[in-house]
N, C-alpha and C. Protein backbone atom coordinates (compact mmCIF):
# COMPACT_ATOMS: atom_id res chain seq x y z
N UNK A 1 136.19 94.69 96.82
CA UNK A 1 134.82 94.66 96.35
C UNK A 1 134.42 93.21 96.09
N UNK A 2 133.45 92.55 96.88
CA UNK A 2 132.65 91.37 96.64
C UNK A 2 132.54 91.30 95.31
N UNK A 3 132.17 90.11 94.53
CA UNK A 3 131.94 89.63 93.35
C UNK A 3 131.26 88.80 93.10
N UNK A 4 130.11 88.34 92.85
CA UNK A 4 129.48 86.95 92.72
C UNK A 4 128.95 87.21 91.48
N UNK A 5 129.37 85.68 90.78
CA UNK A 5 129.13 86.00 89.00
C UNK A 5 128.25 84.45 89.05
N UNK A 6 126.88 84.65 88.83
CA UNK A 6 126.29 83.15 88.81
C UNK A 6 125.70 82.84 87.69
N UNK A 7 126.02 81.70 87.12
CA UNK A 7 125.43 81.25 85.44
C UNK A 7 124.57 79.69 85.74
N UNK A 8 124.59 79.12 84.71
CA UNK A 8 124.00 77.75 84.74
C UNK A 8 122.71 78.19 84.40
N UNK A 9 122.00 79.05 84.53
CA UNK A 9 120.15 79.21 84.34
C UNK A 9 119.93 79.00 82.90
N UNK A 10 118.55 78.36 82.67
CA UNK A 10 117.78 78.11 81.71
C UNK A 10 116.19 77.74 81.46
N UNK A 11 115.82 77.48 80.79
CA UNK A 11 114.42 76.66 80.70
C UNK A 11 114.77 74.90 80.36
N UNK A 12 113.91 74.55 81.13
CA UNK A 12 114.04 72.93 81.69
C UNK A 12 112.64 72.50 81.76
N UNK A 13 112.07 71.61 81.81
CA UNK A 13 110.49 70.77 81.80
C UNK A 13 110.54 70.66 83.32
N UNK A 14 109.84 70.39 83.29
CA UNK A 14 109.52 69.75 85.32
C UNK A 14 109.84 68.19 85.33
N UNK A 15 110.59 68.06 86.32
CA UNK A 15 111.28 67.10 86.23
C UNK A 15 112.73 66.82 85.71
N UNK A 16 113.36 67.96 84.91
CA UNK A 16 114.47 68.05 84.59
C UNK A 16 115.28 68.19 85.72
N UNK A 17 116.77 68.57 85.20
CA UNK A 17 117.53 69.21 86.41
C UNK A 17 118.53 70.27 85.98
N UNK A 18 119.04 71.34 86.15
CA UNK A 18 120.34 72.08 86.33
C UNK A 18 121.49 71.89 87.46
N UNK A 19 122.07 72.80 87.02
CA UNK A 19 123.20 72.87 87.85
C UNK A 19 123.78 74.34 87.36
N UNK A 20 123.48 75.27 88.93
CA UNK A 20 123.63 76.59 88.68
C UNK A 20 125.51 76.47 89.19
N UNK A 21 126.12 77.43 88.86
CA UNK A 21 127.43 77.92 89.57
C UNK A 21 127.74 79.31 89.54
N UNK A 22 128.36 79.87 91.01
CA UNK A 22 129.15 81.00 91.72
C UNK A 22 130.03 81.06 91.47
N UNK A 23 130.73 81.95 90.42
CA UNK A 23 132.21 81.84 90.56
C UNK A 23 132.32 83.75 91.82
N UNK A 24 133.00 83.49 93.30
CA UNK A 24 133.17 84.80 93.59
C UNK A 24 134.87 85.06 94.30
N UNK A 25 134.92 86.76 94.11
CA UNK A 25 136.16 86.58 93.89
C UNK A 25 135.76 88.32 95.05
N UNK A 26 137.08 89.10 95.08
CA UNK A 26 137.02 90.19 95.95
C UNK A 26 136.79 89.66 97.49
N UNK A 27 136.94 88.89 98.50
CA UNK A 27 136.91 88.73 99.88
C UNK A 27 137.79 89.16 100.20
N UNK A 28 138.19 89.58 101.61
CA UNK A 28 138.65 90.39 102.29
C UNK A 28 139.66 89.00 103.28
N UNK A 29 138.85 87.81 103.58
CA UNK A 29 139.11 86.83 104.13
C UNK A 29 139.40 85.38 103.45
N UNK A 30 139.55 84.61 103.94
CA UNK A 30 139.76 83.09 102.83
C UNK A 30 138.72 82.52 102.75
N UNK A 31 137.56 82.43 104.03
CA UNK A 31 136.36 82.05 103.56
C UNK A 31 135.01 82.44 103.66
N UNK A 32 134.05 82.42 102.90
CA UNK A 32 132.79 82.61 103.75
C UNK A 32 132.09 81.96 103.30
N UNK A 33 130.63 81.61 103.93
CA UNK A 33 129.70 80.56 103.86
C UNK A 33 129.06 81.73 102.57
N UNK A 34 128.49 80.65 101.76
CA UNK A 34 128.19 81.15 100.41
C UNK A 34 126.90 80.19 100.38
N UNK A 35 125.69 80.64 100.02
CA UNK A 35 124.39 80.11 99.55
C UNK A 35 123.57 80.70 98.49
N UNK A 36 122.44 80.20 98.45
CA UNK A 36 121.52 80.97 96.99
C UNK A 36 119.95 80.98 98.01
N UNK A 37 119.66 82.31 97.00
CA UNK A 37 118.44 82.78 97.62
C UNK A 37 117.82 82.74 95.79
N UNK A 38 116.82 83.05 95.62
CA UNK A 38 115.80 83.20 94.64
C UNK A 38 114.45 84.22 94.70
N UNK A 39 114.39 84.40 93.65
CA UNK A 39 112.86 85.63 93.91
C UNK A 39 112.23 84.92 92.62
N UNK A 40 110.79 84.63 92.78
CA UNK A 40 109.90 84.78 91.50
C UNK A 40 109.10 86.05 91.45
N UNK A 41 108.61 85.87 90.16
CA UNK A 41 107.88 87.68 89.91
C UNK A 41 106.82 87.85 90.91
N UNK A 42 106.41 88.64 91.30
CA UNK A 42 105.82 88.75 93.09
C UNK A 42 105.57 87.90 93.65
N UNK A 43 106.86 87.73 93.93
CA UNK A 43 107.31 86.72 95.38
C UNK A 43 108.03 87.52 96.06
N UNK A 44 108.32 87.20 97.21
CA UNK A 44 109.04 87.74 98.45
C UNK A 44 110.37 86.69 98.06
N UNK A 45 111.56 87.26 98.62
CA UNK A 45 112.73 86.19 98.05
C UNK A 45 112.73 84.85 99.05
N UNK A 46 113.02 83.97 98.78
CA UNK A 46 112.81 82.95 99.32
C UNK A 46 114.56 82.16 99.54
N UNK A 47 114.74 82.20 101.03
CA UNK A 47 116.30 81.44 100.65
C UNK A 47 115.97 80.04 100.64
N UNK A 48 117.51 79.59 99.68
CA UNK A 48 117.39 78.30 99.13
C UNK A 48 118.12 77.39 100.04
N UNK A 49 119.41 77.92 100.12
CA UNK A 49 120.29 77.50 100.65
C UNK A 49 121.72 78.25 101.35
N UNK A 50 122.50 77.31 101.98
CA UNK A 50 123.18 78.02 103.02
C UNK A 50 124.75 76.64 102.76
N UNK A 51 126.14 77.04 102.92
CA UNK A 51 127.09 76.23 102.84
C UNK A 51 127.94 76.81 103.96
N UNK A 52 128.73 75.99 105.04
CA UNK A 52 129.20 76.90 105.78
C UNK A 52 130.41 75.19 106.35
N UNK A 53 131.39 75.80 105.92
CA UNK A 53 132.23 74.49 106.13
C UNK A 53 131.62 73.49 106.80
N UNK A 54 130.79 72.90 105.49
CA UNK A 54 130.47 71.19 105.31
C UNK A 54 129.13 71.43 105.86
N UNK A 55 128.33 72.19 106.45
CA UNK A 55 127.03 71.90 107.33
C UNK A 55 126.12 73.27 106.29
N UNK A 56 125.50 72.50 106.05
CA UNK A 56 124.20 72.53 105.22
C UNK A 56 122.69 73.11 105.81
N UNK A 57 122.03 73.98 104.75
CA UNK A 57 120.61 74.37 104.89
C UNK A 57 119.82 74.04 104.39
N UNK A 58 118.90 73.44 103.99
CA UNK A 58 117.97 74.13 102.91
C UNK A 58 116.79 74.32 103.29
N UNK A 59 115.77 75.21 102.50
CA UNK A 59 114.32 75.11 102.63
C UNK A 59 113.83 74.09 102.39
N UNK A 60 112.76 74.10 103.21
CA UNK A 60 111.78 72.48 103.15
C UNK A 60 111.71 72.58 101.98
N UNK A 61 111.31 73.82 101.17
CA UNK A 61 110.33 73.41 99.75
C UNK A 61 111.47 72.45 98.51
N UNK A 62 112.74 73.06 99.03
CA UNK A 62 113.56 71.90 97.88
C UNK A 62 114.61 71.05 98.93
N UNK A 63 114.28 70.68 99.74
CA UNK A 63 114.73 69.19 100.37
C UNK A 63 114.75 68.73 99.78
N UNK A 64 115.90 67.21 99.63
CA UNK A 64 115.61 66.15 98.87
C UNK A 64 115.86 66.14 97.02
N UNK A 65 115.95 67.82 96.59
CA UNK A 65 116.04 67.62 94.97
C UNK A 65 116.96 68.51 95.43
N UNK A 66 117.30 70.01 95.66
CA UNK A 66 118.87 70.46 95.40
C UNK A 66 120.14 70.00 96.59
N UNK A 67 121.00 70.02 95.69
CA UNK A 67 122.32 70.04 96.62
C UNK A 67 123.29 71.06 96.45
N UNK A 68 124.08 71.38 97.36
CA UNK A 68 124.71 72.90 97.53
C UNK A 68 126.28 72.09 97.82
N UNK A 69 127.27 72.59 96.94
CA UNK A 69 128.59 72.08 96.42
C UNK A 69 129.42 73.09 96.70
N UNK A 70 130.97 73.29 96.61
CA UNK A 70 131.60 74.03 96.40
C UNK A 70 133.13 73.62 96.08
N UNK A 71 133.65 74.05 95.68
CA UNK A 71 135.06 74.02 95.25
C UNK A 71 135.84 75.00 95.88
N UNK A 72 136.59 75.43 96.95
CA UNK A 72 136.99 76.34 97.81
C UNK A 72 138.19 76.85 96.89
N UNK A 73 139.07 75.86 95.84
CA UNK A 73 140.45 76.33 95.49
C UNK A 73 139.89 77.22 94.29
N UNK A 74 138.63 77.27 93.68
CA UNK A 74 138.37 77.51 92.70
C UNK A 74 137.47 79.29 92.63
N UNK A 75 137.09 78.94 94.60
CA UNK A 75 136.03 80.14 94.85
C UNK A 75 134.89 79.73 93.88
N UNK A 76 134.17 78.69 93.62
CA UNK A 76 133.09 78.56 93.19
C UNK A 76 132.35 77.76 93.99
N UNK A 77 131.02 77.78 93.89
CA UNK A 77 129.63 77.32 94.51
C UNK A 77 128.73 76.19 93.57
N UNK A 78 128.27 75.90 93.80
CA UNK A 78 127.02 74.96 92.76
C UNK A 78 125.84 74.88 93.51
N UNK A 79 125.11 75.15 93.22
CA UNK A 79 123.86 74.43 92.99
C UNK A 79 123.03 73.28 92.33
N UNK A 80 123.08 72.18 92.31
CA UNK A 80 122.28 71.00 91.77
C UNK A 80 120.95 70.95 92.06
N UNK A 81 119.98 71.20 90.96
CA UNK A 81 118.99 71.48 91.25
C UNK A 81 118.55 69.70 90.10
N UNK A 82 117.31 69.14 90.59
CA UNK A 82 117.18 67.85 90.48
C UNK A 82 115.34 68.10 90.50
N UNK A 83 114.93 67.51 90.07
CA UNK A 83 113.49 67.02 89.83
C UNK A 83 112.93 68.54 90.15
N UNK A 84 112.97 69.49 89.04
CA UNK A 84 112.63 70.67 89.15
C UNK A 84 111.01 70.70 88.91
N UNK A 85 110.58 71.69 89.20
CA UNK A 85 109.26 72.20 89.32
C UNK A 85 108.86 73.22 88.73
N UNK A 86 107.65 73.36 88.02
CA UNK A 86 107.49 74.92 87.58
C UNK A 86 107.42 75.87 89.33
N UNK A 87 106.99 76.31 90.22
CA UNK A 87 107.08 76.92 90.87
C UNK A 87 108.40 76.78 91.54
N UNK A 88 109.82 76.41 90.72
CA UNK A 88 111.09 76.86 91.07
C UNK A 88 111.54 77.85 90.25
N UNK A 89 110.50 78.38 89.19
CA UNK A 89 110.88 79.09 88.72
C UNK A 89 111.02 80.55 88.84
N UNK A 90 112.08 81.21 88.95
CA UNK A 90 112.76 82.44 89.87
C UNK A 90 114.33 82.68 89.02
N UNK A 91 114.50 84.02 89.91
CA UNK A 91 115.57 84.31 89.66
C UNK A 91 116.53 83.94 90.50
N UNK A 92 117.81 83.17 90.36
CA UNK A 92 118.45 82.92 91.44
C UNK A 92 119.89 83.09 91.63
N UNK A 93 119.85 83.63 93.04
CA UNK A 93 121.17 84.51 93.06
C UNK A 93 122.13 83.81 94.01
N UNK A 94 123.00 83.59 94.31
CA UNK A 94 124.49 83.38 94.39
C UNK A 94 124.66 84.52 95.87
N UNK A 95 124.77 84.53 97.02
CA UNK A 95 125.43 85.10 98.40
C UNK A 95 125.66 84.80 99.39
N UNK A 96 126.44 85.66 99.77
CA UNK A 96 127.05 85.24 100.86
C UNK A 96 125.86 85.31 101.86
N UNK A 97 125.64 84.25 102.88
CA UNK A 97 125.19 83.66 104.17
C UNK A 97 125.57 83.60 105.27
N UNK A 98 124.06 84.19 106.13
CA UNK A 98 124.69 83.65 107.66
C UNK A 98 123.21 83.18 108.52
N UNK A 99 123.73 82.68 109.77
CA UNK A 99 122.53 82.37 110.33
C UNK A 99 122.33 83.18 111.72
N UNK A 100 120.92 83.17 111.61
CA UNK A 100 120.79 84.34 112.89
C UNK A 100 120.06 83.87 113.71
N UNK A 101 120.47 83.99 114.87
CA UNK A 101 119.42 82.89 116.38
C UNK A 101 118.95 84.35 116.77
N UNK A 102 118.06 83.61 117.17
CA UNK A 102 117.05 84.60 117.90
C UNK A 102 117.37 84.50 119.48
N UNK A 103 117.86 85.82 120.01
CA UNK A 103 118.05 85.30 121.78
C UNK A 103 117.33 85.20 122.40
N UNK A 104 117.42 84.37 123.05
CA UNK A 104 116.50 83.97 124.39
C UNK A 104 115.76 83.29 124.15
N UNK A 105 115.58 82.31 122.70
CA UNK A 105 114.75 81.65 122.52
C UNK A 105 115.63 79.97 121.66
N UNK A 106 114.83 79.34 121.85
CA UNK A 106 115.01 77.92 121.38
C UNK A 106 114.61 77.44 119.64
N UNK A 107 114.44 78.52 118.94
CA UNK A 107 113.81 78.85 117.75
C UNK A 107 115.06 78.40 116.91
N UNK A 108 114.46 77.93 115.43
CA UNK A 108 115.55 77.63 114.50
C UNK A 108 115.82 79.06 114.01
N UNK A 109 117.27 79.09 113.26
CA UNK A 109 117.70 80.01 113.01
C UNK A 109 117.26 80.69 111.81
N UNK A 110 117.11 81.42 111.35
CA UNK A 110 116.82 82.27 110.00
C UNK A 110 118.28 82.50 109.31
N UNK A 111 118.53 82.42 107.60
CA UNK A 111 119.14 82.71 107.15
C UNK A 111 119.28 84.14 107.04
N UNK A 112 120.38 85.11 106.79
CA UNK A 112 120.45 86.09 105.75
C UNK A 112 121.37 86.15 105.02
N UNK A 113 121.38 87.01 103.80
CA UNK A 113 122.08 87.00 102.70
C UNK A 113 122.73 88.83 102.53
N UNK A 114 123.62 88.93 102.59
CA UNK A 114 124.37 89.88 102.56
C UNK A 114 124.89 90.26 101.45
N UNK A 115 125.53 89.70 100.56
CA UNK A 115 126.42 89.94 99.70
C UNK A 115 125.83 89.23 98.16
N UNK A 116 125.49 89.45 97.03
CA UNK A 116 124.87 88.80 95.78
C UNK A 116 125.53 89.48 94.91
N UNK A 117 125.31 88.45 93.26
CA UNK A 117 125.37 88.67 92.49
C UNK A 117 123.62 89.39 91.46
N UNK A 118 124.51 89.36 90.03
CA UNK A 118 123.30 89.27 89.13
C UNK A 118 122.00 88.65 88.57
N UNK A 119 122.01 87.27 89.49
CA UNK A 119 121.26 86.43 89.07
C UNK A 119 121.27 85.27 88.11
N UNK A 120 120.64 84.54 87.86
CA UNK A 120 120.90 83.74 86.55
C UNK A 120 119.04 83.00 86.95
N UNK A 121 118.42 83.56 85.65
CA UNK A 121 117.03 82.65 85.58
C UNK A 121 116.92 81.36 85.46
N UNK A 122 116.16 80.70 85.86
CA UNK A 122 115.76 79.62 85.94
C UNK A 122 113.84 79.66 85.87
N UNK A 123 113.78 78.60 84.56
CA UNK A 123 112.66 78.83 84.18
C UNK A 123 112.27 77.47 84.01
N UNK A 124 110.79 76.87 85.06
CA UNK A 124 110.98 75.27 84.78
C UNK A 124 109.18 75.38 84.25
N UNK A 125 109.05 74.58 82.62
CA UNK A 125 107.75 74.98 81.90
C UNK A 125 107.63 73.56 81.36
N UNK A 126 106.73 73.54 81.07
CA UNK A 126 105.79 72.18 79.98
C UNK A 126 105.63 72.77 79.05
């Protein structure tokens, strides 16, 4: 049974920063690409990010302020979230990732997220 246990969430000003972490445990295999997706209250979920030995995703909207970490001996993940925003504020979850090409076409790939935890809020206010 998959496991993803994600903490670090809080309330922060805009402009602050966190640092969320995955601790997951139950795989079947030694590794899998592990990222964070997020939902705000009616929002559609929005993925954040994607880790997949060493090669990196993110959404345009947090280019440049988060970074996506991991510790493989530890089975944990991070998130560094950096010059936060009130509209980062969401719930954000901790899963497993993959990327999906579209055939027959020259199109960037779309993330999906398969496997999550409980969440951990993140609330960025004045």
């Amino acid at each position: 049974q998959v496991q993803l246990v994600e903490s670090g969430g809080g309330l922060v000003q805009p402009g602050g920063s966190l640092r969320l972490s995955c601790a997951a445990s139950g795989f079947t295999k030694d590794y899998y690409a592990i990222g964070w997706f997020r939902q705000a209250p009616g929002k559609e979920r929005e993925g954040v990010s994607c880790s997949n030995h060493g090669s990196t995703y993110y959404a345009d909207s947090v280019k440049g302020r988060f970074t996506i970490s991991r510790d493989n001996a530890k089975n944990t993940v991070y998130l560094q979230m950096n010059s936060l925003k009130p509209e980062d504020t969401a719930v954000y979850y901790c899963a497993t990732c993959r990327a999906e090409y579209n055939s027959g076409s020259d199109s960037p790939p779309t993330y999906e997220y398969d496997y999550w935890g409980q969440g951990t809020q993140v609330t960025v206010s004045s």
